[in-house]
C-alpha atoms as a PDB file:
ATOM      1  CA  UNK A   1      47.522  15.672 -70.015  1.00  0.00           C
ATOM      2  CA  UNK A   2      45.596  15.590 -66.565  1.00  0.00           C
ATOM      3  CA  UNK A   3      48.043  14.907 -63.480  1.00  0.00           C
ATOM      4  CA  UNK A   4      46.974  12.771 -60.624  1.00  0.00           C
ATOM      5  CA  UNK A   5      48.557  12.241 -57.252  1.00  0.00           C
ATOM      6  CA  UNK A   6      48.057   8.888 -55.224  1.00  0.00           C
ATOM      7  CA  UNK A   7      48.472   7.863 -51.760  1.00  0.00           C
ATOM      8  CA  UNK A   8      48.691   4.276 -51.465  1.00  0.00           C
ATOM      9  CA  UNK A   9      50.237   1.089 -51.344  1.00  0.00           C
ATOM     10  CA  UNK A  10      53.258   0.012 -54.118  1.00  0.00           C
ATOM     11  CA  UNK A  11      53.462  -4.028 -54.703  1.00  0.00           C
ATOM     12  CA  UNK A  12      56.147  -4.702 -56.550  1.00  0.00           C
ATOM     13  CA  UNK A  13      54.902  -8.100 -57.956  1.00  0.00           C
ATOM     14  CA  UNK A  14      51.583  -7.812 -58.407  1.00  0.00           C
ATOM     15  CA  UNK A  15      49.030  -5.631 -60.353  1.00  0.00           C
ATOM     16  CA  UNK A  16      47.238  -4.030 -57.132  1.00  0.00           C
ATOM     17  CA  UNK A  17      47.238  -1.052 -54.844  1.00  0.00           C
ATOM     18  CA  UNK A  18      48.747   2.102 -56.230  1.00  0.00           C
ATOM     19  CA  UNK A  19      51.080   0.613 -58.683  1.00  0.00           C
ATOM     20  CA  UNK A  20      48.648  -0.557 -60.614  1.00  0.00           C
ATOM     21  CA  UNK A  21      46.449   2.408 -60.316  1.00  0.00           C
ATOM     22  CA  UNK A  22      49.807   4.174 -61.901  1.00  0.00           C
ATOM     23  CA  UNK A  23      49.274   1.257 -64.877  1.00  0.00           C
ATOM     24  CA  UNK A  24      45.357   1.753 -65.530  1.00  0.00           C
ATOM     25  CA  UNK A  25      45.814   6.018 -65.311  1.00  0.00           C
ATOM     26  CA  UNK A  26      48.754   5.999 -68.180  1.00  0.00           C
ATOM     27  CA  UNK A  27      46.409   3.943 -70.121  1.00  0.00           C
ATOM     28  CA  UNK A  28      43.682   6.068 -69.926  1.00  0.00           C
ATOM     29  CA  UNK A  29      46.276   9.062 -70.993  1.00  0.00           C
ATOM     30  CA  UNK A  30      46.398  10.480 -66.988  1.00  0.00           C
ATOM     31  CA  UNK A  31      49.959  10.854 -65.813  1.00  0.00           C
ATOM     32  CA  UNK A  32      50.044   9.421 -62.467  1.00  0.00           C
ATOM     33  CA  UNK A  33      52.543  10.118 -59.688  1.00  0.00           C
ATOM     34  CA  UNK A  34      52.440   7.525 -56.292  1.00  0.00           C
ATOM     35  CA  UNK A  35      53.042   8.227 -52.546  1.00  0.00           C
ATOM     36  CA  UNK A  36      53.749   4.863 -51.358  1.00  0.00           C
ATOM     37  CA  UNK A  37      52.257   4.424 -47.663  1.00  0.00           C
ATOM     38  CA  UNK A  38      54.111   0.755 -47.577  1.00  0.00           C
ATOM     39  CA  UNK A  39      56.332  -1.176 -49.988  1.00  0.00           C
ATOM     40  CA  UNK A  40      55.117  -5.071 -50.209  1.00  0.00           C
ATOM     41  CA  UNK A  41      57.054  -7.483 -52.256  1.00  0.00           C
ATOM     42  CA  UNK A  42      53.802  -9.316 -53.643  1.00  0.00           C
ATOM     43  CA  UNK A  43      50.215  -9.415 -52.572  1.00  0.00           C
ATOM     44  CA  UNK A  44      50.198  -9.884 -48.987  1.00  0.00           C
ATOM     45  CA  UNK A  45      47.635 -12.659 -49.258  1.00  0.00           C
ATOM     46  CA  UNK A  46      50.222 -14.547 -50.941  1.00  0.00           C
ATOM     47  CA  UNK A  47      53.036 -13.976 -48.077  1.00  0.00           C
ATOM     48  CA  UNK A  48      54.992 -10.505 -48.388  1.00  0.00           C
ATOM     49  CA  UNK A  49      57.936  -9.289 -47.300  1.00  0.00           C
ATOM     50  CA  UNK A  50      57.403  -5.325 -46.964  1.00  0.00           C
ATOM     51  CA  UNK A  51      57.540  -2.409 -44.978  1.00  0.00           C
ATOM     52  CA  UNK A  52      55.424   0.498 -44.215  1.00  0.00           C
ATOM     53  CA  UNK A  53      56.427   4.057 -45.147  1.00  0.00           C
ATOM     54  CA  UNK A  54      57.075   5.623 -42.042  1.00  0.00           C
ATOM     55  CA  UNK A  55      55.554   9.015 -41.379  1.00  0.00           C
ATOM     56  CA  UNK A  56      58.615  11.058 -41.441  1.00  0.00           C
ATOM     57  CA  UNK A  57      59.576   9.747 -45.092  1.00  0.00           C
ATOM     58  CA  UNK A  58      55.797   9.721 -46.090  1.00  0.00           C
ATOM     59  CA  UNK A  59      55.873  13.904 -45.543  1.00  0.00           C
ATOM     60  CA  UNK A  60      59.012  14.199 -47.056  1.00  0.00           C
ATOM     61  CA  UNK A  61      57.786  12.208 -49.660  1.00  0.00           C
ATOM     62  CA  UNK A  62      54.653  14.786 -50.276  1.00  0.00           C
ATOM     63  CA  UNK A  63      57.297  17.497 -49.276  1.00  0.00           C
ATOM     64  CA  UNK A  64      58.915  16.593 -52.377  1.00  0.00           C
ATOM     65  CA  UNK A  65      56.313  15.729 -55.004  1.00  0.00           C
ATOM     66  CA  UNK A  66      54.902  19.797 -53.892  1.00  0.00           C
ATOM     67  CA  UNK A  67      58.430  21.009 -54.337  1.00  0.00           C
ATOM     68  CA  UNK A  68      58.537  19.582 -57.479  1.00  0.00           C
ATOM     69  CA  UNK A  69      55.513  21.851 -58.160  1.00  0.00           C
ATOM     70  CA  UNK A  70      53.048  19.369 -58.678  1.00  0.00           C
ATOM     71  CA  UNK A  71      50.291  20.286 -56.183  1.00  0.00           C
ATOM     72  CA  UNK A  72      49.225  23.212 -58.137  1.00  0.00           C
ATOM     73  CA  UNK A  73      49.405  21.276 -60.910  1.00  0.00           C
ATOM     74  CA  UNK A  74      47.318  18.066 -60.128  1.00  0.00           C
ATOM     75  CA  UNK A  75      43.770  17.876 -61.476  1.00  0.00           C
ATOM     76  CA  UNK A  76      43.488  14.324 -59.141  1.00  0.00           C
ATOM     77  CA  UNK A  77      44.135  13.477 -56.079  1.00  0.00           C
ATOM     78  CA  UNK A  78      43.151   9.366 -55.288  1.00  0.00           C
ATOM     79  CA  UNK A  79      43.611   8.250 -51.751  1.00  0.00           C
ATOM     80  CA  UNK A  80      43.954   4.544 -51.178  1.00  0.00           C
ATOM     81  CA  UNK A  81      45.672   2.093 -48.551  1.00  0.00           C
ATOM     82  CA  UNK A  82      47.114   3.582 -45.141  1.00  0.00           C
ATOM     83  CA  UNK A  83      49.307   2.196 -42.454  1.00  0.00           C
ATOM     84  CA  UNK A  84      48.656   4.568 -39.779  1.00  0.00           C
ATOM     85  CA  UNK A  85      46.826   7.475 -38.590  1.00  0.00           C
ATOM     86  CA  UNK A  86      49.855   9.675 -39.024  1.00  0.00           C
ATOM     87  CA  UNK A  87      50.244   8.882 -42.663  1.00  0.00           C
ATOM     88  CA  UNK A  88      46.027  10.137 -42.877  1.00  0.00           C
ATOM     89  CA  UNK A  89      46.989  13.442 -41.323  1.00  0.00           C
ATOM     90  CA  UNK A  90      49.965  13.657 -43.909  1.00  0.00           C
ATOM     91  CA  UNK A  91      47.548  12.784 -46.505  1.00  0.00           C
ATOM     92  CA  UNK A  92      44.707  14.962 -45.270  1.00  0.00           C
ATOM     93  CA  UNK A  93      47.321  18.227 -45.413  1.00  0.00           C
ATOM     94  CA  UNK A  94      48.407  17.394 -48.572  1.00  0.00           C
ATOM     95  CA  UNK A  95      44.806  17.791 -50.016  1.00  0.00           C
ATOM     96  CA  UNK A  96      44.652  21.393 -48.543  1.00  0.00           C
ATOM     97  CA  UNK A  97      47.339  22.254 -49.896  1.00  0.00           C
ATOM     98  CA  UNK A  98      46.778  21.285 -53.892  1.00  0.00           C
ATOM     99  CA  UNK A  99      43.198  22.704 -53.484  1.00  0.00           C
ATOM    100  CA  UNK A 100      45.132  25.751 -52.112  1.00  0.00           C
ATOM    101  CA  UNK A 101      47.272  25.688 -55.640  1.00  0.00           C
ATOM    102  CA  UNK A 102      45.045  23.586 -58.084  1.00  0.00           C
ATOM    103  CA  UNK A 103      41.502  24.543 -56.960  1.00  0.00           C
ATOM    104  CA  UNK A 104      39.339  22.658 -59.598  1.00  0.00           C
ATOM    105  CA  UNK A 105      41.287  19.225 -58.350  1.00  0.00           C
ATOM    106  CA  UNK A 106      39.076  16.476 -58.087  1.00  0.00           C
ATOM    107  CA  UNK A 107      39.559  14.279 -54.338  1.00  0.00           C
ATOM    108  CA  UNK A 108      38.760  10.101 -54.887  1.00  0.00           C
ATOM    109  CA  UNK A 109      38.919   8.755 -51.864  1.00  0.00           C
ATOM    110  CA  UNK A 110      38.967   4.583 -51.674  1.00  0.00           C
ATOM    111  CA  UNK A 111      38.509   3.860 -47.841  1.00  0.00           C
ATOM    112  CA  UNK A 112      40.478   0.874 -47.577  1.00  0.00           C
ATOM    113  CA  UNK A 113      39.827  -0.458 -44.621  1.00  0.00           C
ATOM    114  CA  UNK A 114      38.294  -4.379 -45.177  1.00  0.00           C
ATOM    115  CA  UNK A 115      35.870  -6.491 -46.563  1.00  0.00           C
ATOM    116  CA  UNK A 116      34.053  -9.443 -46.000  1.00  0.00           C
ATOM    117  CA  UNK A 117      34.528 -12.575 -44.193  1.00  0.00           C
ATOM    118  CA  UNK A 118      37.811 -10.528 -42.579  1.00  0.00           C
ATOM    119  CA  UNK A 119      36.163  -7.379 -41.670  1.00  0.00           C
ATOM    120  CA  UNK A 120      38.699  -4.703 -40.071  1.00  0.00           C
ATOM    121  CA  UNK A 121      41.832  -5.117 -41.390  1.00  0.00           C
ATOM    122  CA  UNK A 122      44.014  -2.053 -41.093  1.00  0.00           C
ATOM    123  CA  UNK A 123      44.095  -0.644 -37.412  1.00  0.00           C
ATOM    124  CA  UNK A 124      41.209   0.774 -35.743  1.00  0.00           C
ATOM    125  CA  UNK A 125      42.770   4.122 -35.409  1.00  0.00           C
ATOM    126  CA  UNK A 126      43.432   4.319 -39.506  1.00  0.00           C
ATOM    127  CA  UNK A 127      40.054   3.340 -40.063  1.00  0.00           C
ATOM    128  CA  UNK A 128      38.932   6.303 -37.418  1.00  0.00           C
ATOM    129  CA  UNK A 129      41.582   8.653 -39.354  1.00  0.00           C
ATOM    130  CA  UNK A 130      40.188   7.701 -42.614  1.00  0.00           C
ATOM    131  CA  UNK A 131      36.317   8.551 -41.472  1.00  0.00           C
ATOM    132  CA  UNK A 132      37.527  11.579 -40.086  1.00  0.00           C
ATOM    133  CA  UNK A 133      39.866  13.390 -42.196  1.00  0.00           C
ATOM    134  CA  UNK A 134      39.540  11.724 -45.887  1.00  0.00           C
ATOM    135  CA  UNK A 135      35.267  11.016 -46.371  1.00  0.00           C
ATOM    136  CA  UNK A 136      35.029  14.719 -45.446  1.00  0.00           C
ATOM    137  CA  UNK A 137      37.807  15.933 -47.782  1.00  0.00           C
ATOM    138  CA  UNK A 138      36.774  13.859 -50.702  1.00  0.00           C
ATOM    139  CA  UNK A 139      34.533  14.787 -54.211  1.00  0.00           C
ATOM    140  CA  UNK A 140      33.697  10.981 -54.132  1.00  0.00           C
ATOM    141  CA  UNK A 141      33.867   7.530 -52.151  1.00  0.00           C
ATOM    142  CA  UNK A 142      34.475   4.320 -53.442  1.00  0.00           C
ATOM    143  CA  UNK A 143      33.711   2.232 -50.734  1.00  0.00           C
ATOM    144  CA  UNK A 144      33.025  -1.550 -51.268  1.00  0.00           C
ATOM    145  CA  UNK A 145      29.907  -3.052 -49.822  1.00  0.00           C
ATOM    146  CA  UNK A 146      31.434  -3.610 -46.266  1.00  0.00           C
ATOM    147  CA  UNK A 147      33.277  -0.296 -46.066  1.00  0.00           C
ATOM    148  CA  UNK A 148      30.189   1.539 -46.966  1.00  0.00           C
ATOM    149  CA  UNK A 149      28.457  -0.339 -44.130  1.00  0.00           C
ATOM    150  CA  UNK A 150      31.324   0.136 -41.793  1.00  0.00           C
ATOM    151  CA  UNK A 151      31.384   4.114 -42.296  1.00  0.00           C
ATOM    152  CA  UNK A 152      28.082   4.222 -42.394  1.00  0.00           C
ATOM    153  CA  UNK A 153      26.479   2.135 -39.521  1.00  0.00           C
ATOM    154  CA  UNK A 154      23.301   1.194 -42.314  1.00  0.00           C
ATOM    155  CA  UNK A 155      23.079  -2.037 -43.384  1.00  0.00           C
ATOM    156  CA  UNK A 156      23.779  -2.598 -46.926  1.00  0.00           C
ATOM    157  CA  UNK A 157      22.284  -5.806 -48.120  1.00  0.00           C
ATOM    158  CA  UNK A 158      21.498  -5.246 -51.717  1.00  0.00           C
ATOM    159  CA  UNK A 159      20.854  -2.484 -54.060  1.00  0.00           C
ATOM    160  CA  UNK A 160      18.315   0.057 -52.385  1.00  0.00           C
ATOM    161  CA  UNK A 161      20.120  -0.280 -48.827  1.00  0.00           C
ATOM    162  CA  UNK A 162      23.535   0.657 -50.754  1.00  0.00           C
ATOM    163  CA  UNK A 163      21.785   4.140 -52.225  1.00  0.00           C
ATOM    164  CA  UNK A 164      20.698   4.547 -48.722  1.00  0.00           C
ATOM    165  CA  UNK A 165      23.590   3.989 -46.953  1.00  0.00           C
ATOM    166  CA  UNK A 166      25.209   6.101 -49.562  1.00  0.00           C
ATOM    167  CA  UNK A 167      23.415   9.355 -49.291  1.00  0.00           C
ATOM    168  CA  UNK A 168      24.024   9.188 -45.559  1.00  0.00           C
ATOM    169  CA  UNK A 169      27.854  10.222 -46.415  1.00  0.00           C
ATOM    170  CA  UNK A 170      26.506  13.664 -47.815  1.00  0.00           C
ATOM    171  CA  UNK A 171      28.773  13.389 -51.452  1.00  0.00           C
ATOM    172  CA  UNK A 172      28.818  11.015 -54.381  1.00  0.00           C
ATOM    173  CA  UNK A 173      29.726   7.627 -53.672  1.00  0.00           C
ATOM    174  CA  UNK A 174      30.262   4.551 -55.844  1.00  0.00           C
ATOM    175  CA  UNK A 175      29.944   1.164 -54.122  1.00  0.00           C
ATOM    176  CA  UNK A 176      31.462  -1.662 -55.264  1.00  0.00           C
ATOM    177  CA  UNK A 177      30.811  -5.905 -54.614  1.00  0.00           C
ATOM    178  CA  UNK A 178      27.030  -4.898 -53.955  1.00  0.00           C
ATOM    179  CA  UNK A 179      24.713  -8.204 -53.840  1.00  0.00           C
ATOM    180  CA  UNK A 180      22.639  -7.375 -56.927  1.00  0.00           C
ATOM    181  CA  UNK A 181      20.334 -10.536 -57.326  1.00  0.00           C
ATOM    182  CA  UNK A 182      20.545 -14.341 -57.929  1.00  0.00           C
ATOM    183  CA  UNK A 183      23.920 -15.166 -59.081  1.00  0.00           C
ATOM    184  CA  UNK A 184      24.728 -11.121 -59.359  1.00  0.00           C
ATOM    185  CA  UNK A 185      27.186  -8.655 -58.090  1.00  0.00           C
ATOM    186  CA  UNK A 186      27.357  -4.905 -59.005  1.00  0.00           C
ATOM    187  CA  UNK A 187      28.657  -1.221 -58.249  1.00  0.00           C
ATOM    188  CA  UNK A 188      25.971   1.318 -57.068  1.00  0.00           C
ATOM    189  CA  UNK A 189      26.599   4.552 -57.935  1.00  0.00           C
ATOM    190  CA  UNK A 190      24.820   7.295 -56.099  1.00  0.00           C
ATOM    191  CA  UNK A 191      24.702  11.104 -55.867  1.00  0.00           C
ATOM    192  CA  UNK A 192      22.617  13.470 -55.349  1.00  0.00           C
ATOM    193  CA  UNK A 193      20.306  13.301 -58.758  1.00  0.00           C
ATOM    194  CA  UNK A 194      19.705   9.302 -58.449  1.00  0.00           C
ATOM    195  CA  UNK A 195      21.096   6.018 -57.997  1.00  0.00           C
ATOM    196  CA  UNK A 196      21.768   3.532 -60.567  1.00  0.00           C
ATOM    197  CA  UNK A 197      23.063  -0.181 -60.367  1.00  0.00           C
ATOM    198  CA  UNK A 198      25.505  -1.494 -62.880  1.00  0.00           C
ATOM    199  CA  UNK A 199      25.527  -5.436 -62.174  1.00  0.00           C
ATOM    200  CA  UNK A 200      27.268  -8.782 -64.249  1.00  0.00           C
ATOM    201  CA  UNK A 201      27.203 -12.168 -63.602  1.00  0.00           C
ATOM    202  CA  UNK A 202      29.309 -13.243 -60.110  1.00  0.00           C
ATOM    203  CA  UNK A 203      32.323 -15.073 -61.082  1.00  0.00           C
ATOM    204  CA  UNK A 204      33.805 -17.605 -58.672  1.00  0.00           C
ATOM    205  CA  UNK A 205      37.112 -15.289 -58.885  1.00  0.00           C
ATOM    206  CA  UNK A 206      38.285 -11.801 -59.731  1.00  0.00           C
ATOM    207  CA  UNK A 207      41.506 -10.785 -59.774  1.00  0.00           C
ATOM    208  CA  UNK A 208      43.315  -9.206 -57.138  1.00  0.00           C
ATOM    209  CA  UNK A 209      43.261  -5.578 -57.251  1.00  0.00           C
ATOM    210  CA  UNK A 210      39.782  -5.298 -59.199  1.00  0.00           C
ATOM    211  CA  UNK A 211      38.573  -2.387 -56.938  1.00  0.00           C
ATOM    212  CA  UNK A 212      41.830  -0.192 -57.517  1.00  0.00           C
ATOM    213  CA  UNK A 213      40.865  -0.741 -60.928  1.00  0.00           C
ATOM    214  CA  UNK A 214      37.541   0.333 -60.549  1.00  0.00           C
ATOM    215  CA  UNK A 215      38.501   3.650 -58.514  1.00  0.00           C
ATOM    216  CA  UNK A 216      41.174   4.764 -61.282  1.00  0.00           C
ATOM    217  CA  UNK A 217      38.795   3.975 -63.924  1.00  0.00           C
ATOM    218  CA  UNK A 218      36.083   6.021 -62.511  1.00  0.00           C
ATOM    219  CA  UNK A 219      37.975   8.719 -60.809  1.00  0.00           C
ATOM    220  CA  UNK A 220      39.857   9.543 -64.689  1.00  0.00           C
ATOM    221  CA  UNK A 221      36.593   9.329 -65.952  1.00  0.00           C
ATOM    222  CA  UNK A 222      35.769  12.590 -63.586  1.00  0.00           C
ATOM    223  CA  UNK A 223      38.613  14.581 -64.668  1.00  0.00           C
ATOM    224  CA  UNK A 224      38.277  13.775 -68.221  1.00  0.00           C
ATOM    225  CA  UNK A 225      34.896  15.387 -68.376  1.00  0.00           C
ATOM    226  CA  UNK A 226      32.732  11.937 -68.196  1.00  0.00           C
ATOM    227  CA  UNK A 227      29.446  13.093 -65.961  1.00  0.00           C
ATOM    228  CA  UNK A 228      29.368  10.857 -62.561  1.00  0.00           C
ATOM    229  CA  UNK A 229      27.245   8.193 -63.849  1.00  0.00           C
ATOM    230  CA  UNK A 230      28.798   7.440 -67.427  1.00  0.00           C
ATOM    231  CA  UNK A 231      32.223   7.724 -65.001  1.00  0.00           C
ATOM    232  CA  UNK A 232      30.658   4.513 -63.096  1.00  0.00           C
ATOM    233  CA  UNK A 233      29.575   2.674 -65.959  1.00  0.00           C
ATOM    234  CA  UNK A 234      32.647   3.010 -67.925  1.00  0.00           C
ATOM    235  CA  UNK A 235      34.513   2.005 -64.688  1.00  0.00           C
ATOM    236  CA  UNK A 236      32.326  -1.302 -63.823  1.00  0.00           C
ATOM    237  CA  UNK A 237      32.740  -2.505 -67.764  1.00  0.00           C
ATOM    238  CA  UNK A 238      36.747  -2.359 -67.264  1.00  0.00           C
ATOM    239  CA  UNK A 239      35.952  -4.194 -63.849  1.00  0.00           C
ATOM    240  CA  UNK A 240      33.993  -6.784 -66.146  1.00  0.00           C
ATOM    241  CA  UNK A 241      36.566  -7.266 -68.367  1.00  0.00           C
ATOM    242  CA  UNK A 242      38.848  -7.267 -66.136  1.00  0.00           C
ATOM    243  CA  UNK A 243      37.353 -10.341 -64.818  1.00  0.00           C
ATOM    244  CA  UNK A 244      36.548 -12.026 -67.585  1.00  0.00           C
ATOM    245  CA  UNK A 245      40.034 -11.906 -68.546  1.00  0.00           C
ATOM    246  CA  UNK A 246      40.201 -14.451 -65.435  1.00  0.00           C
ATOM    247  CA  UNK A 247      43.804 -15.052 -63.062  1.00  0.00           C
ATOM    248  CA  UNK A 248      45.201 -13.490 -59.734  1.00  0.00           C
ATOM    249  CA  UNK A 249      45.937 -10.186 -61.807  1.00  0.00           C
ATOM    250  CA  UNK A 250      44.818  -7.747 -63.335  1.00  0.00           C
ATOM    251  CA  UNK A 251      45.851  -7.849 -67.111  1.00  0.00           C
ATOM    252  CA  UNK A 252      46.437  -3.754 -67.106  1.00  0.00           C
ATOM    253  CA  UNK A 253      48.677  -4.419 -70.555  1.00  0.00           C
ATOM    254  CA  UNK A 254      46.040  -6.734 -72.276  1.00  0.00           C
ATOM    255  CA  UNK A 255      43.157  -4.233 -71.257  1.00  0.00           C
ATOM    256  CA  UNK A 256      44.725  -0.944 -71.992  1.00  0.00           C
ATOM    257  CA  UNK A 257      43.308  -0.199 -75.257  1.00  0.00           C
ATOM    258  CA  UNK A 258      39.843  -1.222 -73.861  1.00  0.00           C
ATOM    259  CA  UNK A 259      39.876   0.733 -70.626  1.00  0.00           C
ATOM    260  CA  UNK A 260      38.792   3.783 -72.516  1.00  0.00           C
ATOM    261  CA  UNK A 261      35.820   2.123 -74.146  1.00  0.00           C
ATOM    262  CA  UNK A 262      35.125  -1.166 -72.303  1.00  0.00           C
ATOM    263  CA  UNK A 263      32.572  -3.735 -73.757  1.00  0.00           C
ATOM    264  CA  UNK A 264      30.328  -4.881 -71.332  1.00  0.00           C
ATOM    265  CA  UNK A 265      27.639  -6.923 -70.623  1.00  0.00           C
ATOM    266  CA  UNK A 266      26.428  -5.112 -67.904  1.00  0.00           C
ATOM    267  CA  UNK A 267      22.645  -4.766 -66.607  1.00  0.00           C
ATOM    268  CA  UNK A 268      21.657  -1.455 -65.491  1.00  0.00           C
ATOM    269  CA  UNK A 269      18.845  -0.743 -63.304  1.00  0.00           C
ATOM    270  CA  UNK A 270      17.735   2.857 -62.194  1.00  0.00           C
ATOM    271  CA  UNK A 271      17.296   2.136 -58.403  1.00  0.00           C
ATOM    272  CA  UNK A 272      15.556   6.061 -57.441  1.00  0.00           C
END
């Protein structure tokens, strides 16, 4: 069974962040160990009580997880939500380290910095942290629309400026929330041998956490053998689902058996 390590957030509540990342992975038959970077009682958009991991426990955290010999044994490594700089660095070691031990790992790296209307919202130096010591160390991005933009400096407006802003970052990236056409949203997913948009009807809401989703999906896709662009499309139809399913979160339990094989209605459109 394929081992993955994340670094992210843990919300005890609610299906997003990490936590749920754990969820989607053992469904999809990927043991999944988490290095919380904060603990959050529910989804902070709902009012949480939580605290960040600090740094010191954060390494000894990782300290322990390689101790426990599970560096050289990961096959995935899936970065997520950070609280500070310090926790990056952490983070950024640790990835030497199991490519040291395990050196066919795979690195998915979710910048989480913001979105729109918000923008920014970690702090500027996690988001500088995250640009420099995670995009470089990663096998793929999952950036949403805004975070591609944001990393990027291109603007990303629809399909063809997502590819674009995409190959800028030198390594496979899948976009998510990408305008896709009237009364459409999609994922671009874009590496070196093309670019391909997977887009469904925009629903007025998706549940929280639909993006972690998305990069666990995808990123156990990779290690399972799936090539990068079945990977994205088999990720986007448990997005769909997910969804369609409709409420404030994600219905991991309901979806498990589907997550594998998701039915979709999706529209795919080779972009270059």
């Amino acid at each position: 069974m394929p081992l993955a390590l994340i670094f992210s957030s843990f919300v005890a509540a609610n299906r997003i962040g990490g936590g749920a990342q754990q969820v989607a992975l053992a469904a999809l038959g990927v043991e999944a160990v988490l290095a919380p970077t904060i603990l959050l009682s529910r989804n902070p958009a709902k009012g949480a009580v939580g605290r960040a991991t600090e740094p010191e426990l954060f390494q000894g955290l990782l300290d322990g997880i390689e101790a426990e010999g599970l560096f050289a044994r990961a096959d995935l490594v899936i970065t997520g939500y950070f609280t500070s700089a310090a926790q990056v660095e952490a983070a950024a070691a640790a990835i030497g380290k199991v490519r040291a031990t395990s050196p066919g790992v795979r690195v998915v790296t979710d910048p989480i910095l913001g979105d729109e209307p918000k923008g920014l919202y970690v702090r500027p130096e996690v988001a500088e942290a995250v640009a420099a010591a995670l995009v470089p160390r990663a096998d793929a991005l999952t950036p949403n629309a805004w975070e591609l933009a944001y990393l990027t400096g291109c603007p990303v407006g629809g399909p063809a400026q997502a590819a674009a802003a995409a190959r800028t970052l030198g390594r496979p990236v899948l976009a998510t929330s990408v305008p896709a056409g009237a009364g459409e949203i999609g994922v671009v997913a874009a590496d070196g041998a093309g670019a391909k948009l997977y887009a469904h009807p925009r629903q007025a809401q998706a549940p929280n956490g639909t993006g972690d989703l998305v990069t666990a999906v995808f990123a156990a896709g990779l290690v399972q053998g799936l090539g990068f662009q079945a990977a994205a499309r088999r990720a986007t139809g448990a997005a769909v689902q997910a969804v369609q399913a409709g409420g404030d979160d994600l219905p991991l339990v309901d979806l498990a058996e589907r997550l594998l094989q998701p039915k979709h209605g999706l529209r795919i459109e080779i972009i270059d």
